[in-house]
PDB file of N, CA and C in Angstrom:
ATOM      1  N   UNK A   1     -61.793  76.037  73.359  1.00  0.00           N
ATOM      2  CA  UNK A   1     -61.032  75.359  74.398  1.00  0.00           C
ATOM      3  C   UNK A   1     -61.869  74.207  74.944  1.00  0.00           C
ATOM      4  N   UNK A   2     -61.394  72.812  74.807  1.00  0.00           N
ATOM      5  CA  UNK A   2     -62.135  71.898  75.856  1.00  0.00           C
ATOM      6  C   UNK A   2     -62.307  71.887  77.054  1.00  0.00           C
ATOM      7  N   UNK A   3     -63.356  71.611  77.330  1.00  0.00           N
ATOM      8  CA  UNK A   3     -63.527  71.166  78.764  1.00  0.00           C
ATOM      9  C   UNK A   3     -62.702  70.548  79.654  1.00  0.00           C
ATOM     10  N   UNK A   4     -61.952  71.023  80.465  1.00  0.00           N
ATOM     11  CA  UNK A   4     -60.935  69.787  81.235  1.00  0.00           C
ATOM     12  C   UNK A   4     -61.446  68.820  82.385  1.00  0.00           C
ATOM     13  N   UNK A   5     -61.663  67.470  81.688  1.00  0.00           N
ATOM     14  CA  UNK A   5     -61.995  66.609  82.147  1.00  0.00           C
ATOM     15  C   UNK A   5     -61.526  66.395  83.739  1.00  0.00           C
ATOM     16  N   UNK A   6     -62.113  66.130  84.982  1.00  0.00           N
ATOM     17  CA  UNK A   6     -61.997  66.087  86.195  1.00  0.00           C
ATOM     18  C   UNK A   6     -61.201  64.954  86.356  1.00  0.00           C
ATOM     19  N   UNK A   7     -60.214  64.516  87.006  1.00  0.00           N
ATOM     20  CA  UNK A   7     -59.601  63.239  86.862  1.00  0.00           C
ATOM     21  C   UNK A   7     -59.817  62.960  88.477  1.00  0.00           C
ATOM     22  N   UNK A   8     -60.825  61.597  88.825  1.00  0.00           N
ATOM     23  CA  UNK A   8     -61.074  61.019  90.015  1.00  0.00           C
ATOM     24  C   UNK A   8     -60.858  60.177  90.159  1.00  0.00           C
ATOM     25  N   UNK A   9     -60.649  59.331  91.364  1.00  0.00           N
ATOM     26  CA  UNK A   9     -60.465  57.752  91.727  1.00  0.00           C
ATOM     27  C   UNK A   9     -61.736  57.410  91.395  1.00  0.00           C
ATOM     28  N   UNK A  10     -62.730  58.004  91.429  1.00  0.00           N
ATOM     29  CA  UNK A  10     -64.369  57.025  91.442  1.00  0.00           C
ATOM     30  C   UNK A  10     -64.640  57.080  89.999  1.00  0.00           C
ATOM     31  N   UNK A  11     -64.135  58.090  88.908  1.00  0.00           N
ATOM     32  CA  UNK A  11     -64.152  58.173  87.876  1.00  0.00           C
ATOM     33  C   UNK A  11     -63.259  56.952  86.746  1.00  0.00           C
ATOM     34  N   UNK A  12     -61.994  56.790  87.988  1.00  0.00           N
ATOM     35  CA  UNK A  12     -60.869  56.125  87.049  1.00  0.00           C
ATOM     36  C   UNK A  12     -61.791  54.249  87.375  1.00  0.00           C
ATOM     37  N   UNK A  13     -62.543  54.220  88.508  1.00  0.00           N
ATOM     38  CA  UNK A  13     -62.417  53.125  89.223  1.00  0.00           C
ATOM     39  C   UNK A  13     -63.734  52.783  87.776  1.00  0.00           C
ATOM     40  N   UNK A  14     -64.334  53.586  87.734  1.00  0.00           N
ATOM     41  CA  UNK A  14     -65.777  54.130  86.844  1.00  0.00           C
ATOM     42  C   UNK A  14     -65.444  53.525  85.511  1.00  0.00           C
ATOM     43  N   UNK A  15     -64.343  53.382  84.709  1.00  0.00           N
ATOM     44  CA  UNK A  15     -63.906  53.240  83.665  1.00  0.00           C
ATOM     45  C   UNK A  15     -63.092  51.761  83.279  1.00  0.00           C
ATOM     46  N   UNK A  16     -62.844  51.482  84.630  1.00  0.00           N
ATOM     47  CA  UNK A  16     -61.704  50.219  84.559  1.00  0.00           C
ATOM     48  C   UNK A  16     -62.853  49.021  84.065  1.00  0.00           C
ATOM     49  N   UNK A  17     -64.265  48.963  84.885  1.00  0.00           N
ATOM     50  CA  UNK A  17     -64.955  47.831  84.682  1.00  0.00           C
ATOM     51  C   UNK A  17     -65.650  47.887  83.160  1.00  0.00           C
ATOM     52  N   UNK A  18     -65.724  48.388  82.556  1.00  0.00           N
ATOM     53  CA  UNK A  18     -66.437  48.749  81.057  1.00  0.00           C
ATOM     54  C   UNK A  18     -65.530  48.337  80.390  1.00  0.00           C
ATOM     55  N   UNK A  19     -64.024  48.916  80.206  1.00  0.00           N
ATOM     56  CA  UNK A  19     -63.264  48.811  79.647  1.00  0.00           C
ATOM     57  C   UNK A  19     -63.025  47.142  79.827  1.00  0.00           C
ATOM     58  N   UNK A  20     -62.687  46.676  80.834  1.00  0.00           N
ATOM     59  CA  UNK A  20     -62.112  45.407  80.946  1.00  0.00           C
ATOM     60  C   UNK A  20     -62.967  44.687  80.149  1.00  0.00           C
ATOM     61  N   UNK A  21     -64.664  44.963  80.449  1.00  0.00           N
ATOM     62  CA  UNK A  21     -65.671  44.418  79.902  1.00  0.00           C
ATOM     63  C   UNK A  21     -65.809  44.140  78.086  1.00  0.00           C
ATOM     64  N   UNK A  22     -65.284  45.233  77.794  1.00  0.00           N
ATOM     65  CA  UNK A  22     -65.449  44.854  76.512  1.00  0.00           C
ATOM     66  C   UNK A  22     -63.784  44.484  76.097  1.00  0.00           C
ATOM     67  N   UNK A  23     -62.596  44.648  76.451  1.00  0.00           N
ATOM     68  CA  UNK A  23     -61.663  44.031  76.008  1.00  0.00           C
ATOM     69  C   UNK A  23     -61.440  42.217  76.231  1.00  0.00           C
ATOM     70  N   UNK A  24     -62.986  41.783  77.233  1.00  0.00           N
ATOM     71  CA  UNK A  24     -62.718  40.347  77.704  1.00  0.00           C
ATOM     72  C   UNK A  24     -63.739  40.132  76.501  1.00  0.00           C
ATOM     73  N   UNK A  25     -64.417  40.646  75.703  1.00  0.00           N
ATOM     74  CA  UNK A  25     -65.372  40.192  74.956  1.00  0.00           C
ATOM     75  C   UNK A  25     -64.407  40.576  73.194  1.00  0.00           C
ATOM     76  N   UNK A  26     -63.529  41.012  73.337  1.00  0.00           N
ATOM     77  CA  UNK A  26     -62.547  41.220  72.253  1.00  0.00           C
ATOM     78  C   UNK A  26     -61.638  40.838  72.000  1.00  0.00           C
ATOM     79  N   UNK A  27     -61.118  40.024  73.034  1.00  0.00           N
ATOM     80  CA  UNK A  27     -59.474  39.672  73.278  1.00  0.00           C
ATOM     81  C   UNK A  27     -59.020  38.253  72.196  1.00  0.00           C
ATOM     82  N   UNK A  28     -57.811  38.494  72.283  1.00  0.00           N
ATOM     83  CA  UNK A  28     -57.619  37.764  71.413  1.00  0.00           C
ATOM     84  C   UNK A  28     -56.820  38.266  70.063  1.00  0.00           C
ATOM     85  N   UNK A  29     -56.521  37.199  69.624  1.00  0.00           N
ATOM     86  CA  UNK A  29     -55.845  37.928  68.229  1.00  0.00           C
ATOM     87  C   UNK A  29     -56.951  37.616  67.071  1.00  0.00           C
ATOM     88  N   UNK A  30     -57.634  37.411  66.935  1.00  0.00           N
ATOM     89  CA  UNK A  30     -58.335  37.000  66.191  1.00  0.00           C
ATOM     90  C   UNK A  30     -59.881  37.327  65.556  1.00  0.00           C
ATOM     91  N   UNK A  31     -60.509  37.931  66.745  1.00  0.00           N
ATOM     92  CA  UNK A  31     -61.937  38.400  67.164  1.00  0.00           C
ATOM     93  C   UNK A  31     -61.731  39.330  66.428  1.00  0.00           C
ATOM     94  N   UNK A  32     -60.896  40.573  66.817  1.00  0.00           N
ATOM     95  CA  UNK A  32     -61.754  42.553  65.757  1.00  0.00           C
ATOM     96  C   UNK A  32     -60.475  41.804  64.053  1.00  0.00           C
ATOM     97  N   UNK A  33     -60.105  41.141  64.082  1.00  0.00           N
ATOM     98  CA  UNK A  33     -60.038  40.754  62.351  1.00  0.00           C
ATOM     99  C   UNK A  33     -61.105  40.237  61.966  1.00  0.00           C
ATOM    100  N   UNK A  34     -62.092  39.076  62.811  1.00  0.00           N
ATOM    101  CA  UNK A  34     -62.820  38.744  62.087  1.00  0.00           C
ATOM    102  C   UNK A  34     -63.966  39.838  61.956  1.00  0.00           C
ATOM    103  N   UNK A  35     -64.237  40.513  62.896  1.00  0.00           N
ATOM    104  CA  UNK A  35     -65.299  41.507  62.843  1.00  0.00           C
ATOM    105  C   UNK A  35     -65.065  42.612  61.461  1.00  0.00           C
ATOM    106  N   UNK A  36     -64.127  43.046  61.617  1.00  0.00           N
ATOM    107  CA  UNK A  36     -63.181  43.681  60.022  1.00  0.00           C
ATOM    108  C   UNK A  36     -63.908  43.045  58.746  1.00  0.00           C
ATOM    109  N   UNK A  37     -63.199  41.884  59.001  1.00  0.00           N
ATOM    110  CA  UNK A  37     -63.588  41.023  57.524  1.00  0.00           C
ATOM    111  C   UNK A  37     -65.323  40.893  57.229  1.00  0.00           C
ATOM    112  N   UNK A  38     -65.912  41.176  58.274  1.00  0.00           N
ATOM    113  CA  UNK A  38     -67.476  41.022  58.396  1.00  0.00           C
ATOM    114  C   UNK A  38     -68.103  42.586  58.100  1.00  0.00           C
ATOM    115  N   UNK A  39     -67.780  43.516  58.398  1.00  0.00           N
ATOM    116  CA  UNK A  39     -67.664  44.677  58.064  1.00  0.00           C
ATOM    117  C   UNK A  39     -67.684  44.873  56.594  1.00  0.00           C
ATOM    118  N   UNK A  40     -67.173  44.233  55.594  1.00  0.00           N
ATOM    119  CA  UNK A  40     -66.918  44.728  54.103  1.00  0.00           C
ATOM    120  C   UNK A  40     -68.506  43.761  53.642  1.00  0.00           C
ATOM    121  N   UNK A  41     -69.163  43.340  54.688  1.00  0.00           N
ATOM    122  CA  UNK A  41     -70.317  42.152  53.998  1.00  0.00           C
ATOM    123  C   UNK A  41     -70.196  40.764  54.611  1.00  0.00           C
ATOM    124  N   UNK A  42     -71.459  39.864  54.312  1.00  0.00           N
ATOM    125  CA  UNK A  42     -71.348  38.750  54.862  1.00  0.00           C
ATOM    126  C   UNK A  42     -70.986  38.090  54.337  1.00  0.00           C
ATOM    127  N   UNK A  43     -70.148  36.817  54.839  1.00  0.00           N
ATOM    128  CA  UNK A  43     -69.529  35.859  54.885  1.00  0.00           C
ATOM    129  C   UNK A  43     -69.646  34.944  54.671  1.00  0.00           C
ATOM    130  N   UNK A  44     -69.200  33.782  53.955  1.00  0.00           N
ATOM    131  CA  UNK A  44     -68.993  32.345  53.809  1.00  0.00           C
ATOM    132  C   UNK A  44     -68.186  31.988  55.226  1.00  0.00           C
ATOM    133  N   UNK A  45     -67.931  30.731  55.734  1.00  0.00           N
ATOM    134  CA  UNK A  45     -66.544  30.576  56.089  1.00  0.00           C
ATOM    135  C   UNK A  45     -65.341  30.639  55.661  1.00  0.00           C
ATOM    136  N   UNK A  46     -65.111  29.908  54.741  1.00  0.00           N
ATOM    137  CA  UNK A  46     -64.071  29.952  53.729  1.00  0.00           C
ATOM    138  C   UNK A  46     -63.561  30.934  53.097  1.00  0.00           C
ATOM    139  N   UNK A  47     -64.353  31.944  52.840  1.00  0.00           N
ATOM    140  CA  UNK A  47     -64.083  33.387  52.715  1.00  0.00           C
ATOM    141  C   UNK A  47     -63.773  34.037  53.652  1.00  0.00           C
ATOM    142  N   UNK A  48     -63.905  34.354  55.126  1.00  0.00           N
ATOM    143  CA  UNK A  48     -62.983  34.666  56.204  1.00  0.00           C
ATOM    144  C   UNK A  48     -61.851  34.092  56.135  1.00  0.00           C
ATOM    145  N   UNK A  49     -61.647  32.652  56.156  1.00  0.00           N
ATOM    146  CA  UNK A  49     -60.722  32.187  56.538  1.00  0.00           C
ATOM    147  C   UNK A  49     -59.103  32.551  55.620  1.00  0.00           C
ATOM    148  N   UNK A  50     -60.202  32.959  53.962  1.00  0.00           N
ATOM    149  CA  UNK A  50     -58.606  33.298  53.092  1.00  0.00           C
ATOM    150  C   UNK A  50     -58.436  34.738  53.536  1.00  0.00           C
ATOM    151  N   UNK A  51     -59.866  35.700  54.057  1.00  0.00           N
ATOM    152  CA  UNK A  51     -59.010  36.932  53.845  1.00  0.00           C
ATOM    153  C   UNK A  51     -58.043  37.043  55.758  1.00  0.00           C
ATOM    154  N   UNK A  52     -58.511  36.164  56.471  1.00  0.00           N
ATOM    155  CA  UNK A  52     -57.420  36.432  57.669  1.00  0.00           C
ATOM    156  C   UNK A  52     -56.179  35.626  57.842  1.00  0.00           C
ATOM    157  N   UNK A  53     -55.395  36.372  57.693  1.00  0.00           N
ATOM    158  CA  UNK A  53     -53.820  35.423  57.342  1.00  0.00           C
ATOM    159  C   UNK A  53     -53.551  35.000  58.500  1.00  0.00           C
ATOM    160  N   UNK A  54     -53.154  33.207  58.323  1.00  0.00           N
ATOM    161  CA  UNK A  54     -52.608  32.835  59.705  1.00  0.00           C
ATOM    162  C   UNK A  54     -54.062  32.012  60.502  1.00  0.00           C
ATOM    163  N   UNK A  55     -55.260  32.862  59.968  1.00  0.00           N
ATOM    164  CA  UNK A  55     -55.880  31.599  61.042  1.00  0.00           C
ATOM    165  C   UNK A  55     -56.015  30.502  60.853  1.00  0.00           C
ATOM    166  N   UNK A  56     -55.844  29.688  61.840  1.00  0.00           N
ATOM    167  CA  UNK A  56     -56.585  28.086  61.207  1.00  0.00           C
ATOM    168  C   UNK A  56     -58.264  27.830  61.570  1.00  0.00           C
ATOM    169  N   UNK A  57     -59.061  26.984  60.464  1.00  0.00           N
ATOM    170  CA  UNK A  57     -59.663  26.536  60.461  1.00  0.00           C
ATOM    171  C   UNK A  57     -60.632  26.812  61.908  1.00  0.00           C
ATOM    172  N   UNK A  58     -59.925  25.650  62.668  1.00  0.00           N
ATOM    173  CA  UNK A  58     -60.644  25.228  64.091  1.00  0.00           C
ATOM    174  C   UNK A  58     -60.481  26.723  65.011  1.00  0.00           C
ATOM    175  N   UNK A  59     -59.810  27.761  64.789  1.00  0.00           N
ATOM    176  CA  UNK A  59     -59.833  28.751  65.711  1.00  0.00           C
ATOM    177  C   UNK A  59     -60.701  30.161  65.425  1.00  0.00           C
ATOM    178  N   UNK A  60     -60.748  29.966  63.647  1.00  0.00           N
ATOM    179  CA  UNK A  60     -61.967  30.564  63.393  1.00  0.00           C
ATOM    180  C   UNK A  60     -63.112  30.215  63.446  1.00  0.00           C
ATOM    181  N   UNK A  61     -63.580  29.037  63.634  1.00  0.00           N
ATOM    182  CA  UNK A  61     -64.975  28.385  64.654  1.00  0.00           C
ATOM    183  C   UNK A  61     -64.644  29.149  65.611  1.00  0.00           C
ATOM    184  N   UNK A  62     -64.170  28.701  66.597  1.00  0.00           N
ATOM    185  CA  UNK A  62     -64.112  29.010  67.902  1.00  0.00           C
ATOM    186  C   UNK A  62     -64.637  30.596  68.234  1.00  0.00           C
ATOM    187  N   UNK A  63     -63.487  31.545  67.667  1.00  0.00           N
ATOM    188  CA  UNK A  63     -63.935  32.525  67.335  1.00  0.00           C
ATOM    189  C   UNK A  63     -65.387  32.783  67.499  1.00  0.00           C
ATOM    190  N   UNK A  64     -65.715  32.534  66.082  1.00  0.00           N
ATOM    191  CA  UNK A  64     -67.373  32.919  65.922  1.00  0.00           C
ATOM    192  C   UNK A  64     -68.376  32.310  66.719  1.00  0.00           C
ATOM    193  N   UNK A  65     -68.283  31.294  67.329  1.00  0.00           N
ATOM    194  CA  UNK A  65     -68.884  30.937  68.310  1.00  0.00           C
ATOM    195  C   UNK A  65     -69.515  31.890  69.703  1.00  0.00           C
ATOM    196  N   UNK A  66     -67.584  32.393  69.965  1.00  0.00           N
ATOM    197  CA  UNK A  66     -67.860  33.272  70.927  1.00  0.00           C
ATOM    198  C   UNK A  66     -68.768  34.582  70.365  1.00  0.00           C
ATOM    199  N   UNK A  67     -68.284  34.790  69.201  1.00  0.00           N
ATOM    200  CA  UNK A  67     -68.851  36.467  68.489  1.00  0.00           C
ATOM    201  C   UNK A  67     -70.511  36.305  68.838  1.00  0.00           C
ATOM    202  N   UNK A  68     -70.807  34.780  67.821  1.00  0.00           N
ATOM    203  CA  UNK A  68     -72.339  34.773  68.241  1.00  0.00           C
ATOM    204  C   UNK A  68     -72.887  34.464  69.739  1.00  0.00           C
ATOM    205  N   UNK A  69     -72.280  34.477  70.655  1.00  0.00           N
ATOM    206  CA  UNK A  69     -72.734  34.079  72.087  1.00  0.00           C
ATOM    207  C   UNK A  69     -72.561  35.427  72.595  1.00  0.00           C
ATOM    208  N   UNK A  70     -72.271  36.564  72.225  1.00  0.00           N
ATOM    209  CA  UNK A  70     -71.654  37.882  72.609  1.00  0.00           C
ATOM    210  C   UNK A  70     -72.755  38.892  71.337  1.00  0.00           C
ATOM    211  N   UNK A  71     -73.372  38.153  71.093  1.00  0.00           N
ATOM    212  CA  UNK A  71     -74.550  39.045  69.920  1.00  0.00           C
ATOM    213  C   UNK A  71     -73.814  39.871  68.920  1.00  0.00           C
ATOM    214  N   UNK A  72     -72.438  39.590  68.588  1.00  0.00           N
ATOM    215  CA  UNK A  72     -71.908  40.478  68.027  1.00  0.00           C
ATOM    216  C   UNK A  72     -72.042  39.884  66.137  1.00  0.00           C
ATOM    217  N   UNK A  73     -71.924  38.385  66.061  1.00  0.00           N
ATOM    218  CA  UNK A  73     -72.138  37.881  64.639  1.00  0.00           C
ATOM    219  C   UNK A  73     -73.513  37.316  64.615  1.00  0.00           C
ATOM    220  N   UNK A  74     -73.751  36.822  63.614  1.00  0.00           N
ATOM    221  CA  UNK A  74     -75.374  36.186  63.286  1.00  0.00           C
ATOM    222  C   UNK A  74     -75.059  35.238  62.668  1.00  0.00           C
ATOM    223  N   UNK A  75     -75.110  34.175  62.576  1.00  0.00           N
ATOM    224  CA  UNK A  75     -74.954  32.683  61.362  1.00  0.00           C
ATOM    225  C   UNK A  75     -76.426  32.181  60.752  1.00  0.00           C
ATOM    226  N   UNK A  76     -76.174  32.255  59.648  1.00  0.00           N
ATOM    227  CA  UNK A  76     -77.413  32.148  58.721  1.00  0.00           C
ATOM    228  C   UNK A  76     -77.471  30.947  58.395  1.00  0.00           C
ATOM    229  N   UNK A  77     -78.045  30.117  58.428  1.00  0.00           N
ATOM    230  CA  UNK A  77     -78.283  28.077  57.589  1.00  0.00           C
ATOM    231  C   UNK A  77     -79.179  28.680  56.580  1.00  0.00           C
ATOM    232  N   UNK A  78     -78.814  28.266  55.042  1.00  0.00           N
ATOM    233  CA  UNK A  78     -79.682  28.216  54.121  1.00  0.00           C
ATOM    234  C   UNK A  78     -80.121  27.321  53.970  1.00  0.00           C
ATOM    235  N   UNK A  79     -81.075  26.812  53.847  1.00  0.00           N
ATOM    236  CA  UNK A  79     -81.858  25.312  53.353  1.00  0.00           C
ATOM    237  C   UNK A  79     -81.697  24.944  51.467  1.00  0.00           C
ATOM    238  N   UNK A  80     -80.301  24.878  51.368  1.00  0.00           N
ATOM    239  CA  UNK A  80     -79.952  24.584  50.204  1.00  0.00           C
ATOM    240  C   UNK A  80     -79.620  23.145  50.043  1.00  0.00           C
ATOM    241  N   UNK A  81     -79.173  23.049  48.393  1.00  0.00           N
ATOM    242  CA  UNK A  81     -78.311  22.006  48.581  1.00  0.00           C
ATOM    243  C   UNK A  81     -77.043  22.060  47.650  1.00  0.00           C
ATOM    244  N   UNK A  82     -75.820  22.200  48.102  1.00  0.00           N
ATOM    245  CA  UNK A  82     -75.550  21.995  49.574  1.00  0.00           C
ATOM    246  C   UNK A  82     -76.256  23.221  50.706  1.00  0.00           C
ATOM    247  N   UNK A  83     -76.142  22.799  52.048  1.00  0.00           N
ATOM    248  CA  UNK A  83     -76.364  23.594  52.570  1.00  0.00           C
ATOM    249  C   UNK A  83     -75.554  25.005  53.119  1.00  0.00           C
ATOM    250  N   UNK A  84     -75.822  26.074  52.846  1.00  0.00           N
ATOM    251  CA  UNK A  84     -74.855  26.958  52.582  1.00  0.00           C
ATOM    252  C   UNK A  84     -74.692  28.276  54.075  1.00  0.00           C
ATOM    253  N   UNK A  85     -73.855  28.258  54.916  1.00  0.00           N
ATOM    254  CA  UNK A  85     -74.125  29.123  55.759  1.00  0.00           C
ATOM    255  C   UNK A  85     -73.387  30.166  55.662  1.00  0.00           C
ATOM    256  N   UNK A  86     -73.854  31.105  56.202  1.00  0.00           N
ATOM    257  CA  UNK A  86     -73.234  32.813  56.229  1.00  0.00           C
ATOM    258  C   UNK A  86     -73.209  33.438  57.847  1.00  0.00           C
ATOM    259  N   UNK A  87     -71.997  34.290  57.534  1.00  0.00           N
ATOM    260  CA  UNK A  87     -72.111  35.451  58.975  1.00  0.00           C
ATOM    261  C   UNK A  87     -71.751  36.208  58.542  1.00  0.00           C
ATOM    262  N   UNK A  88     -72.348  37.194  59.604  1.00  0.00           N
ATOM    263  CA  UNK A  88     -72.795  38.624  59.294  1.00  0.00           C
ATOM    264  C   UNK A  88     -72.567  39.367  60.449  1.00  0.00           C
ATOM    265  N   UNK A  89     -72.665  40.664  60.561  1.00  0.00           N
ATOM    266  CA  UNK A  89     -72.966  41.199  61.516  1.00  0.00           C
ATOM    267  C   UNK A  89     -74.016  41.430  61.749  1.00  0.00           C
ATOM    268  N   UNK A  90     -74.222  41.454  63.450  1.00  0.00           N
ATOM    269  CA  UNK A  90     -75.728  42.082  64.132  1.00  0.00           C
ATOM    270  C   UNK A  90     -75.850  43.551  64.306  1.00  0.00           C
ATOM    271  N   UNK A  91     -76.856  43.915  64.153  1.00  0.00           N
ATOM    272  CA  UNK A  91     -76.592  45.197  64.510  1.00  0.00           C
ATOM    273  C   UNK A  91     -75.997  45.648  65.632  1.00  0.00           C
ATOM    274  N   UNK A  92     -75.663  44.856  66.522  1.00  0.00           N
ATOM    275  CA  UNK A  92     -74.925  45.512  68.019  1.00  0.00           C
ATOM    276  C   UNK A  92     -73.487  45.256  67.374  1.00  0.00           C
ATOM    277  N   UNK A  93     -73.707  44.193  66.407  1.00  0.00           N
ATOM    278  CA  UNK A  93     -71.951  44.117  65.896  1.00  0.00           C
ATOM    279  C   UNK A  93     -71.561  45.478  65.472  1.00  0.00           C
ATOM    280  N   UNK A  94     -72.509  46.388  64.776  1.00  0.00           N
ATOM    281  CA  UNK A  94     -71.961  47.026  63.546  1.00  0.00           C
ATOM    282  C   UNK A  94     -71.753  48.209  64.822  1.00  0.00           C
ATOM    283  N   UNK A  95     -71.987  48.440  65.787  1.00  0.00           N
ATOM    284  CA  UNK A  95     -71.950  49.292  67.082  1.00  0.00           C
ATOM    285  C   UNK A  95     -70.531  49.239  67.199  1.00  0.00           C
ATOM    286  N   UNK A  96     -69.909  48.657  66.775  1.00  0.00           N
ATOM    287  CA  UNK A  96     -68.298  48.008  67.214  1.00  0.00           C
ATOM    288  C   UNK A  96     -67.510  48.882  66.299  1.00  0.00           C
ATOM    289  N   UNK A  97     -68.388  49.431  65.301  1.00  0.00           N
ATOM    290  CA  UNK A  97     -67.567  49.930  63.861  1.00  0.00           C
ATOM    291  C   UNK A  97     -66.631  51.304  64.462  1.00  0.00           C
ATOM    292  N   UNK A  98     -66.701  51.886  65.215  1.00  0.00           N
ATOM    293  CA  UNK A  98     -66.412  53.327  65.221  1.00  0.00           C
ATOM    294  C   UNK A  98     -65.329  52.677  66.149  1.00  0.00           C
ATOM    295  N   UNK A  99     -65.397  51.654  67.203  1.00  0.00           N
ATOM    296  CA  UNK A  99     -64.059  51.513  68.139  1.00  0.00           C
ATOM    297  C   UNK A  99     -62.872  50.544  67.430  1.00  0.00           C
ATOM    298  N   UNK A 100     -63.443  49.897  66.200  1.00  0.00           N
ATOM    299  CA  UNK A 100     -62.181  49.653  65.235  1.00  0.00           C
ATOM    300  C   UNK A 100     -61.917  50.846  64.446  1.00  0.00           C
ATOM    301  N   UNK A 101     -62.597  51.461  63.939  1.00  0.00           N
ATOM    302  CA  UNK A 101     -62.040  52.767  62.909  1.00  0.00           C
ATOM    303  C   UNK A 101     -60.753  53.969  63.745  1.00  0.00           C
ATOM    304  N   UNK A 102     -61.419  53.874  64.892  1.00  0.00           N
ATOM    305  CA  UNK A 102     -60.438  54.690  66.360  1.00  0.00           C
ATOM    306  C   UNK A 102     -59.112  53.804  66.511  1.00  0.00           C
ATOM    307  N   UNK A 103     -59.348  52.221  66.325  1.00  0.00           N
ATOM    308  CA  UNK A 103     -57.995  51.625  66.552  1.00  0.00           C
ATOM    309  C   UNK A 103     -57.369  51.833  65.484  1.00  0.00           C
ATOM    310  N   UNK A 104     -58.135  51.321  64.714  1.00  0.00           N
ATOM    311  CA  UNK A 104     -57.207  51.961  62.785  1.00  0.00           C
ATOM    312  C   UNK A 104     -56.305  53.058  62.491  1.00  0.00           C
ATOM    313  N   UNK A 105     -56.909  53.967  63.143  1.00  0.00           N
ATOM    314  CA  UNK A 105     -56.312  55.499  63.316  1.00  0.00           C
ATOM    315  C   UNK A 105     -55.215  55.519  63.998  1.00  0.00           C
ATOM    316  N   UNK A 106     -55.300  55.054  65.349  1.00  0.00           N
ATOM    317  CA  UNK A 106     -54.154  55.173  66.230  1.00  0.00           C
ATOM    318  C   UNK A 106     -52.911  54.355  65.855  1.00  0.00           C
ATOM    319  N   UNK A 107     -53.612  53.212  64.970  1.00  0.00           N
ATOM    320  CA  UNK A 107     -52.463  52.328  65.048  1.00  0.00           C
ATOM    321  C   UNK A 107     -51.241  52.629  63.855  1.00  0.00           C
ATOM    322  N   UNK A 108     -52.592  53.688  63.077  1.00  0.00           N
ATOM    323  CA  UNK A 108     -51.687  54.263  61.587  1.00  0.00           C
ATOM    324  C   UNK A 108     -50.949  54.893  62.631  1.00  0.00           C
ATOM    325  N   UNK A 109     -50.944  55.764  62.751  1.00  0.00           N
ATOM    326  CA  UNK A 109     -50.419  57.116  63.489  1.00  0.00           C
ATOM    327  C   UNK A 109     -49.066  56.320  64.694  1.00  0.00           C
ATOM    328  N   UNK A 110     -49.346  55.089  65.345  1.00  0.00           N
ATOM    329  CA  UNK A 110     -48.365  54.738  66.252  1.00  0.00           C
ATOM    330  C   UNK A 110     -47.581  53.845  65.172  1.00  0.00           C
ATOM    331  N   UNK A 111     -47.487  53.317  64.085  1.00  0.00           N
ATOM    332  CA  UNK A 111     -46.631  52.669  63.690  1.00  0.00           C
ATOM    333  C   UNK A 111     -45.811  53.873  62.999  1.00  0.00           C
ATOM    334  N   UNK A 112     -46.386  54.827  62.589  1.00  0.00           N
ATOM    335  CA  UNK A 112     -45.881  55.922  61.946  1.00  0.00           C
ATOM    336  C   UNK A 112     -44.312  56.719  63.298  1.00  0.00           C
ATOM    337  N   UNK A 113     -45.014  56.871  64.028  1.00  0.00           N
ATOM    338  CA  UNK A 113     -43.901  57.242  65.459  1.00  0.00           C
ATOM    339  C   UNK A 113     -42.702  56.177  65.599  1.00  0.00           C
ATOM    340  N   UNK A 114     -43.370  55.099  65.390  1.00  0.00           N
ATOM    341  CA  UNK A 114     -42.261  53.957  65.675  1.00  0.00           C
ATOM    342  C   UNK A 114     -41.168  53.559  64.571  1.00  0.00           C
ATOM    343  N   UNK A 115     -41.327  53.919  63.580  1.00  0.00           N
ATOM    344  CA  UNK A 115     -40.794  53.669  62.379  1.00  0.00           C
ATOM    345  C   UNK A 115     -40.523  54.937  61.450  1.00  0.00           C
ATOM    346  N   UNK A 116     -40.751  55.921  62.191  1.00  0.00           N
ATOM    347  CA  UNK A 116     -40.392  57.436  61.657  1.00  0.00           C
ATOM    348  C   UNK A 116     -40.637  57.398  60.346  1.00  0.00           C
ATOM    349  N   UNK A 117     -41.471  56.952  59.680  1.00  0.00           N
ATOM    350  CA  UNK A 117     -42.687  57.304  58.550  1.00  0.00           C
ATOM    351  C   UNK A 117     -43.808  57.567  58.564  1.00  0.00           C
TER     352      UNK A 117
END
């Protein structure tokens, strides 16, 4: 039998600021796809950009901009020629892995309710 969790105002109040915290550092339509696509390995640009349908160009910059200002991506400059850059995840990115695998789940499971399959 579980434990039944205590349900408090200082508890609920306890939860609202974390939560908000990391959904203002996630939001978006765009951010946990690209983190996804970074997840299977690192990245070209151009290689994000075909496997996320719908983004453009200038909004997947943007994107990663924020990811790397949020320690969540890493951008690599190779000193090639051409010069060739990559992203990746940081290790605080890959921290992220278990609260997409939890959305994955739920979202199987809620489209499944909604569509009675």
């Amino acid at each position: 039998m579980e434990k039944e969790i205590v349900k408090t105002h200082s508890k609920c109040t306890g939860l609202i600021q974390p939560v908000s915290d990391a959904l203002y550092v996630l939001s978006g339509k765009w951010k946990i796809p690209i983190l996804i696509s970074l997840q299977f390995g690192n990245k070209r640009f151009g290689q994000m950009a075909k496997e996320i349908p719908k983004i453009t160009e200038k909004m997947l910059s943007k994107e990663l901009r924020e990811l790397e200002l949020n320690e969540l991506v890493k951008r690599t400059v190779y000193d090639t020629i051409p010069v060739v850059i990559e992203y990746s995840l940081t290790d605080y990115g890959k921290s992220i892995d278990r609260v997409i695998a939890e959305l994955a789940s739920w979202g199987i499971e809620h489209r499944k309710r909604m569509t009675g399959k």
